[in-house]
C-alpha atoms as a PDB file:
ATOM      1  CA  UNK A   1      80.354 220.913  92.459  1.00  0.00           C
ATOM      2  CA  UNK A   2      78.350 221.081  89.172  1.00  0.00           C
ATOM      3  CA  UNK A   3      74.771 219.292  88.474  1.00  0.00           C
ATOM      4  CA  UNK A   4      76.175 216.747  86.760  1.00  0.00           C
ATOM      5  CA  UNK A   5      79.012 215.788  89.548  1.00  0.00           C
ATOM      6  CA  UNK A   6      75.996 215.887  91.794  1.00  0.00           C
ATOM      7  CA  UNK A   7      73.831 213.674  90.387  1.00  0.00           C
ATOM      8  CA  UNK A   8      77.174 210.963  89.455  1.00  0.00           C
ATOM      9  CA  UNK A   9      77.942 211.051  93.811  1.00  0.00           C
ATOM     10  CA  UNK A  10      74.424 210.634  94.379  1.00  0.00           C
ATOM     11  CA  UNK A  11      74.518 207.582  91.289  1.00  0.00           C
ATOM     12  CA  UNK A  12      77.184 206.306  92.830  1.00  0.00           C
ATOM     13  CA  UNK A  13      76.306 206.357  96.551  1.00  0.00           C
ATOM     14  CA  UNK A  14      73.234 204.888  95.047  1.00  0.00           C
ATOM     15  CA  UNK A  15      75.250 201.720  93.151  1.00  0.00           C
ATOM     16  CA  UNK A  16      77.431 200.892  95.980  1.00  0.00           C
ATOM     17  CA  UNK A  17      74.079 200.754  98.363  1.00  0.00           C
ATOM     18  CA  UNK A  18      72.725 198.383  95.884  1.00  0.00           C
ATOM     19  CA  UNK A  19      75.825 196.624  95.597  1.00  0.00           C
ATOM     20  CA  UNK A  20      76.010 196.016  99.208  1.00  0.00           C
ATOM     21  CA  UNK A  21      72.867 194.820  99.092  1.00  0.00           C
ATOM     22  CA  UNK A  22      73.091 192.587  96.006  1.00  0.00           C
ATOM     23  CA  UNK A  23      75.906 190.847  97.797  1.00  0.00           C
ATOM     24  CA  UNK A  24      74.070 189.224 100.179  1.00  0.00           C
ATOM     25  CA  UNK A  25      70.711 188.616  98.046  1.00  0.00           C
ATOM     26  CA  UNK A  26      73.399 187.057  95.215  1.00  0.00           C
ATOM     27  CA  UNK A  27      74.321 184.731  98.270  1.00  0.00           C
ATOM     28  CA  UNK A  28      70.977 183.394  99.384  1.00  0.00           C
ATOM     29  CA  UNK A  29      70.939 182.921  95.297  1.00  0.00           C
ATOM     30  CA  UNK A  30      73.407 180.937  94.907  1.00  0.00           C
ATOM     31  CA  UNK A  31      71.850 178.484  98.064  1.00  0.00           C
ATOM     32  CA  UNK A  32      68.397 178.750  96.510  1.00  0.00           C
ATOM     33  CA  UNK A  33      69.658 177.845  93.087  1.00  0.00           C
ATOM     34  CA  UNK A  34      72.155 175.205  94.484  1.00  0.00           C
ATOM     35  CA  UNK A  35      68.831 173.662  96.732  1.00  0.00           C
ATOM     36  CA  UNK A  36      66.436 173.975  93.495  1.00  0.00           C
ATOM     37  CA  UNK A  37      69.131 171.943  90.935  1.00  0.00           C
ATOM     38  CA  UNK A  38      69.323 169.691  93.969  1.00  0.00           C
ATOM     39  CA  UNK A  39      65.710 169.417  94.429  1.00  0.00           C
ATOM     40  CA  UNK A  40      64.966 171.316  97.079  1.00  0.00           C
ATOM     41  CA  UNK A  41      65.647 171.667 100.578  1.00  0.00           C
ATOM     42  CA  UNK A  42      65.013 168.465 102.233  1.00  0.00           C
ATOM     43  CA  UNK A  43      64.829 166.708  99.153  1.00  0.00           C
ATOM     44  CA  UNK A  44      67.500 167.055  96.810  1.00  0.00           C
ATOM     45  CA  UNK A  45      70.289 164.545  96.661  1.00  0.00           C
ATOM     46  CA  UNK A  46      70.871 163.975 100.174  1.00  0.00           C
ATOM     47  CA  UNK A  47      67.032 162.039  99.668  1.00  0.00           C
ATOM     48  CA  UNK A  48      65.538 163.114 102.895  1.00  0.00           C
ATOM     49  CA  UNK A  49      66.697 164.780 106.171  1.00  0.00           C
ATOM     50  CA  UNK A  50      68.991 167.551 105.924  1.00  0.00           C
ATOM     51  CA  UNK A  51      69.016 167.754 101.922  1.00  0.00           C
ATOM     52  CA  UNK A  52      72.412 167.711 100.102  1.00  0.00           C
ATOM     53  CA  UNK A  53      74.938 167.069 102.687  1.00  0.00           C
ATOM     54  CA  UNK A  54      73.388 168.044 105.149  1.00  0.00           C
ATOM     55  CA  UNK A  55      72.390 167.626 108.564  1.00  0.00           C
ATOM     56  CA  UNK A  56      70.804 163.125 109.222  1.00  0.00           C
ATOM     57  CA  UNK A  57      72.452 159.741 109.147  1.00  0.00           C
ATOM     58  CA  UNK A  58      72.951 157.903 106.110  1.00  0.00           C
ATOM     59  CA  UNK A  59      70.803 155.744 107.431  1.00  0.00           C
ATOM     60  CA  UNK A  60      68.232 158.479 107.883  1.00  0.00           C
ATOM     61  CA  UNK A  61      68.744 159.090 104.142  1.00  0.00           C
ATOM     62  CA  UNK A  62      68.391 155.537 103.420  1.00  0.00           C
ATOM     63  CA  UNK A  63      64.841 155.441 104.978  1.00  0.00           C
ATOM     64  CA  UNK A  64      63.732 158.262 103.681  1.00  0.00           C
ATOM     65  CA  UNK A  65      64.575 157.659 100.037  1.00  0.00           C
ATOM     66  CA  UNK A  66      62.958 153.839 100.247  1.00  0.00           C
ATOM     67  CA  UNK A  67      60.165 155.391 101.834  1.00  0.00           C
ATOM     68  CA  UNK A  68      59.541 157.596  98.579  1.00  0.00           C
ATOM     69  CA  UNK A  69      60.201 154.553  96.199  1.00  0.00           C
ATOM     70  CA  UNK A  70      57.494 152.794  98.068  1.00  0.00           C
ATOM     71  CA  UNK A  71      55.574 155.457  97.432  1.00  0.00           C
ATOM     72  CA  UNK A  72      55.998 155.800  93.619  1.00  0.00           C
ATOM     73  CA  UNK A  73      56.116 152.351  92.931  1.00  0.00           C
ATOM     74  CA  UNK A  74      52.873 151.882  94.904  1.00  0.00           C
ATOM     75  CA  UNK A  75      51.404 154.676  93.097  1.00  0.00           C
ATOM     76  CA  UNK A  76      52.177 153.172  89.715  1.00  0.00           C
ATOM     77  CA  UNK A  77      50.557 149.559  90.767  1.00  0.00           C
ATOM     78  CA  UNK A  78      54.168 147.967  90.148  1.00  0.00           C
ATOM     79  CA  UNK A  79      54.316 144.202  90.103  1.00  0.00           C
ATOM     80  CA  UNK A  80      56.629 142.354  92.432  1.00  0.00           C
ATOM     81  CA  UNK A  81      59.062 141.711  89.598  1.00  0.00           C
ATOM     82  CA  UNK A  82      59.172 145.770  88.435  1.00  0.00           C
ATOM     83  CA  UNK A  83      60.036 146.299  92.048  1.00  0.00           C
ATOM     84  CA  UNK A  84      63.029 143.837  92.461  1.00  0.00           C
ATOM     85  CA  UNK A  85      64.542 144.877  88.896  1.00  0.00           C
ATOM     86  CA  UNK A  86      64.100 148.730  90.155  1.00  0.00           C
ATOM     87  CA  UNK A  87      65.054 148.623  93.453  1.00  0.00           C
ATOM     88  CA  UNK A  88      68.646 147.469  93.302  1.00  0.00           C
ATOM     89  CA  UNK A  89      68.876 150.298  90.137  1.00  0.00           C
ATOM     90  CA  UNK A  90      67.802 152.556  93.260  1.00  0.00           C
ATOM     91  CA  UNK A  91      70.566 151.217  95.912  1.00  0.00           C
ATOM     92  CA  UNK A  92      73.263 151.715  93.421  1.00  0.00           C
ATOM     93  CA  UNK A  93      72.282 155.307  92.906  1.00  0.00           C
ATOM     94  CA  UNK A  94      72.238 156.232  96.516  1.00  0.00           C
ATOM     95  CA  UNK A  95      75.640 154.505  96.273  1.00  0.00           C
ATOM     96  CA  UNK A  96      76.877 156.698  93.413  1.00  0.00           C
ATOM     97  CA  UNK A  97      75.612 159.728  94.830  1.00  0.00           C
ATOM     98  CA  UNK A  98      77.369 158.984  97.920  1.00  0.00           C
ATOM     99  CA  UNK A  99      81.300 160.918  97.069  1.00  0.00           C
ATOM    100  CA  UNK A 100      79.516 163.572  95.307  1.00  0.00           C
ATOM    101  CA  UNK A 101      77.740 164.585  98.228  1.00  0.00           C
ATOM    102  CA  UNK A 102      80.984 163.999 100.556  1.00  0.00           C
ATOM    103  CA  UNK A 103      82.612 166.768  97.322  1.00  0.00           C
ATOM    104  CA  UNK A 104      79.138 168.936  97.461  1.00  0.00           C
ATOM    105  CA  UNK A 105      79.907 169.904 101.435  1.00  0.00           C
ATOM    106  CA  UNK A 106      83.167 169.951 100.741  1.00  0.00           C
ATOM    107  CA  UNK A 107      83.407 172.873  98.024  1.00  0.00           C
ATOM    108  CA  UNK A 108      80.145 174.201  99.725  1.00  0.00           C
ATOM    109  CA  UNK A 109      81.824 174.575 103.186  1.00  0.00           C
ATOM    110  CA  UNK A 110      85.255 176.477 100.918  1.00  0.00           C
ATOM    111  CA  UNK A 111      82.761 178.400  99.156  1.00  0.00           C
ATOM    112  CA  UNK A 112      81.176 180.286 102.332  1.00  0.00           C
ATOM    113  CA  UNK A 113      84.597 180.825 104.238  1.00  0.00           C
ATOM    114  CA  UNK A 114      85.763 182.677 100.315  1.00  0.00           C
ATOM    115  CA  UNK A 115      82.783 184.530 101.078  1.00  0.00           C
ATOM    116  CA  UNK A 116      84.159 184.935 104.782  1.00  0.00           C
ATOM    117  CA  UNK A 117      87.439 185.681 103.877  1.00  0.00           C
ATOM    118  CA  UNK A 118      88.937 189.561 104.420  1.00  0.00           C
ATOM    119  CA  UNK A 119      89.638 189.649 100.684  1.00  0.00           C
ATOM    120  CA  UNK A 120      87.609 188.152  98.134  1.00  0.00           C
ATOM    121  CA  UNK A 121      89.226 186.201  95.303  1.00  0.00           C
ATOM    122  CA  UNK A 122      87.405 186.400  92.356  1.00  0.00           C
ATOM    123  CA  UNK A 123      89.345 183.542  90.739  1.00  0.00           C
ATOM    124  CA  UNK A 124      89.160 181.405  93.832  1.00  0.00           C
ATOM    125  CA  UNK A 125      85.618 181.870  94.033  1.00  0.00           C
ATOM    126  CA  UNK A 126      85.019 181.193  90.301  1.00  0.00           C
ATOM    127  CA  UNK A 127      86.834 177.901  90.076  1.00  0.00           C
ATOM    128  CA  UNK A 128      84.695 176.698  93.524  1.00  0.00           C
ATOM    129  CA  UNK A 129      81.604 177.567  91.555  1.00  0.00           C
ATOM    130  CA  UNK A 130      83.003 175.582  88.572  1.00  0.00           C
ATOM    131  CA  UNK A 131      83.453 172.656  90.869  1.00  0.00           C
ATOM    132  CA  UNK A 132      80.306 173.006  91.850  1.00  0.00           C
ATOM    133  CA  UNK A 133      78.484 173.185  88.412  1.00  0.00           C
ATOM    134  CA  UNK A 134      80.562 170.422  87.760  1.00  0.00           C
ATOM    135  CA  UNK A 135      79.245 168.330  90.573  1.00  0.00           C
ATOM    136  CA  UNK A 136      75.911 168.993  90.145  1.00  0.00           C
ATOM    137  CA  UNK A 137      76.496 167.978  85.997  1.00  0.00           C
ATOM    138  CA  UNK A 138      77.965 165.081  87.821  1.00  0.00           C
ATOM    139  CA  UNK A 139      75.162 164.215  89.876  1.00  0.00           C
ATOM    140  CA  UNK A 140      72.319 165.362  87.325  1.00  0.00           C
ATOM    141  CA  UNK A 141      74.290 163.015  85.047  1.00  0.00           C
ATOM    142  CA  UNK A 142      74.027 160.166  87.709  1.00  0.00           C
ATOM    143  CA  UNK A 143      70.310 160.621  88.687  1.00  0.00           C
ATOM    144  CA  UNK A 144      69.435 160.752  84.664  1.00  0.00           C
ATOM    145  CA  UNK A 145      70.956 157.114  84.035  1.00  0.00           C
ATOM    146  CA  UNK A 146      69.078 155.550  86.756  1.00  0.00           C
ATOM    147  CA  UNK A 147      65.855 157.443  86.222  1.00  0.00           C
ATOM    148  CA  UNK A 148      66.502 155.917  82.564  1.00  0.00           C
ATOM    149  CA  UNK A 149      67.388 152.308  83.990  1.00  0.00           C
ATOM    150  CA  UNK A 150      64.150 152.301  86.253  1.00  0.00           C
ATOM    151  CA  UNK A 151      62.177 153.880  83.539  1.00  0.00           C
ATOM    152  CA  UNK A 152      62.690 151.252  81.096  1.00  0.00           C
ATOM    153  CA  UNK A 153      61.554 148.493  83.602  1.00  0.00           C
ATOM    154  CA  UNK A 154      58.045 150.116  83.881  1.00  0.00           C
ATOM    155  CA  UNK A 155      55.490 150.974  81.364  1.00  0.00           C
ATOM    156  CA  UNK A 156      54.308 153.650  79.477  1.00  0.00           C
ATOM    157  CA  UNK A 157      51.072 154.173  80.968  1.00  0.00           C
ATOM    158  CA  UNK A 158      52.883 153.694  84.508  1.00  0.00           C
ATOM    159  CA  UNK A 159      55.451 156.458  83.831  1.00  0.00           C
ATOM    160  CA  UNK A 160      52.451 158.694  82.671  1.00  0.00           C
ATOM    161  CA  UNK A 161      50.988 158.500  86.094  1.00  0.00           C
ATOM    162  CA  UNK A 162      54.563 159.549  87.514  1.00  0.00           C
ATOM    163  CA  UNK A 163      54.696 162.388  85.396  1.00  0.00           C
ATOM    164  CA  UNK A 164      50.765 163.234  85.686  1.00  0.00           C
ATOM    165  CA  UNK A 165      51.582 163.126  89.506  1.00  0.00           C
ATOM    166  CA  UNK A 166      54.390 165.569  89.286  1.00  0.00           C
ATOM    167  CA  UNK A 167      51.952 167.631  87.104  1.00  0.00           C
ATOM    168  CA  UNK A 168      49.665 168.033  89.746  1.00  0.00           C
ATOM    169  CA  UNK A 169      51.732 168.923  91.986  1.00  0.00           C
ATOM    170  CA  UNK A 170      53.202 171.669  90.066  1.00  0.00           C
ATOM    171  CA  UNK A 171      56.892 169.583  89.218  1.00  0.00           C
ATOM    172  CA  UNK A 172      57.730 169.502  92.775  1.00  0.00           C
ATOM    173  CA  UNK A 173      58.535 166.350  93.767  1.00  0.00           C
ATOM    174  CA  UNK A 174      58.525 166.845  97.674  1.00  0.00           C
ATOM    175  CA  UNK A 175      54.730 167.116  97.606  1.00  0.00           C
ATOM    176  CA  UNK A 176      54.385 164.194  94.983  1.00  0.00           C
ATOM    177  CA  UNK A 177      56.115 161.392  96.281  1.00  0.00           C
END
């Protein structure tokens, strides 16, 4: 075997290692990036326990998400009449939200057994992560029109202190409120 032959086995012994080691790094990507657009674990659009479809009752969820409403709309001194014009913008959300978590698991739960299958298909695989780009467009969409209703209903100086409080806490909402 010449140099050159050498050094393109040892390249390529080198490319599949780090191939077979992408693979699973790509994967925990793909769940990081899926929990960050969904705002975290714990706190993305599942609104408390168990994040994005997973693990706590709706009810569970239901608490937990009025809990952190309290929260903000304590923190921004709303009056009583800010809080029953938000509040039902709120319930409807967690209502909207509702079928695309019920999809998220759904293409989430086909997306690991692709990855679990024998075979990989590439264009299997693909369209699940269109579907899922699509939900969370879907969902992004959803939580952007209420943010927009509710917003409208306070103040300027009262959605400063919102953002100045995700500020502080470096954009991350699950140490804000």
């Amino acid at each position: 075997m010449t140099e050159g032959g050498s050094t393109n086995l040892r390249r390529s012994k080198k490319s599949r290692w780090w191939l077979l080691m992408a693979l699973p790094v790509a994967l925990a990507g793909v769940h990081v990036a899926r929990a960050w657009a969904f705002g975290g674990p714990g706190m993305g659009m599942g609104f408390g326990p168990g994040g994005f479809g997973g693990e706590g009752s709706p009810a569970e969820h239901q608490a937990f998400m009025q809990r952190r409403l309290e929260k903000a709309l304590d923190l921004v001194k709303a009056t009583d009449s800010q809080r029953a014009a938000i509040k039902p913008i709120i319930q409807k959300l967690a209502a909207d939200m509702k079928p695309i978590h019920q999809q998220h698991a759904q293409v989430h739960k086909a997306m690991v057994d692709a990855f679990a299958a024998t075979t990989l298909d590439a264009a299997g695989i693909e369209n699940l992560r269109v579907q899922a780009s699509a939900l969370m467009d879907q969902a992004s969409k959803t939580i952007t029109t209420a943010l927009v209703q509710a917003g409208n209903i306070l103040t300027v100086d009262q959605r400063q202190t919102l953002i100045q409080q995700m500020r502080n806490h470096g954009g991350h909402h699950r140490h804000g409120f």
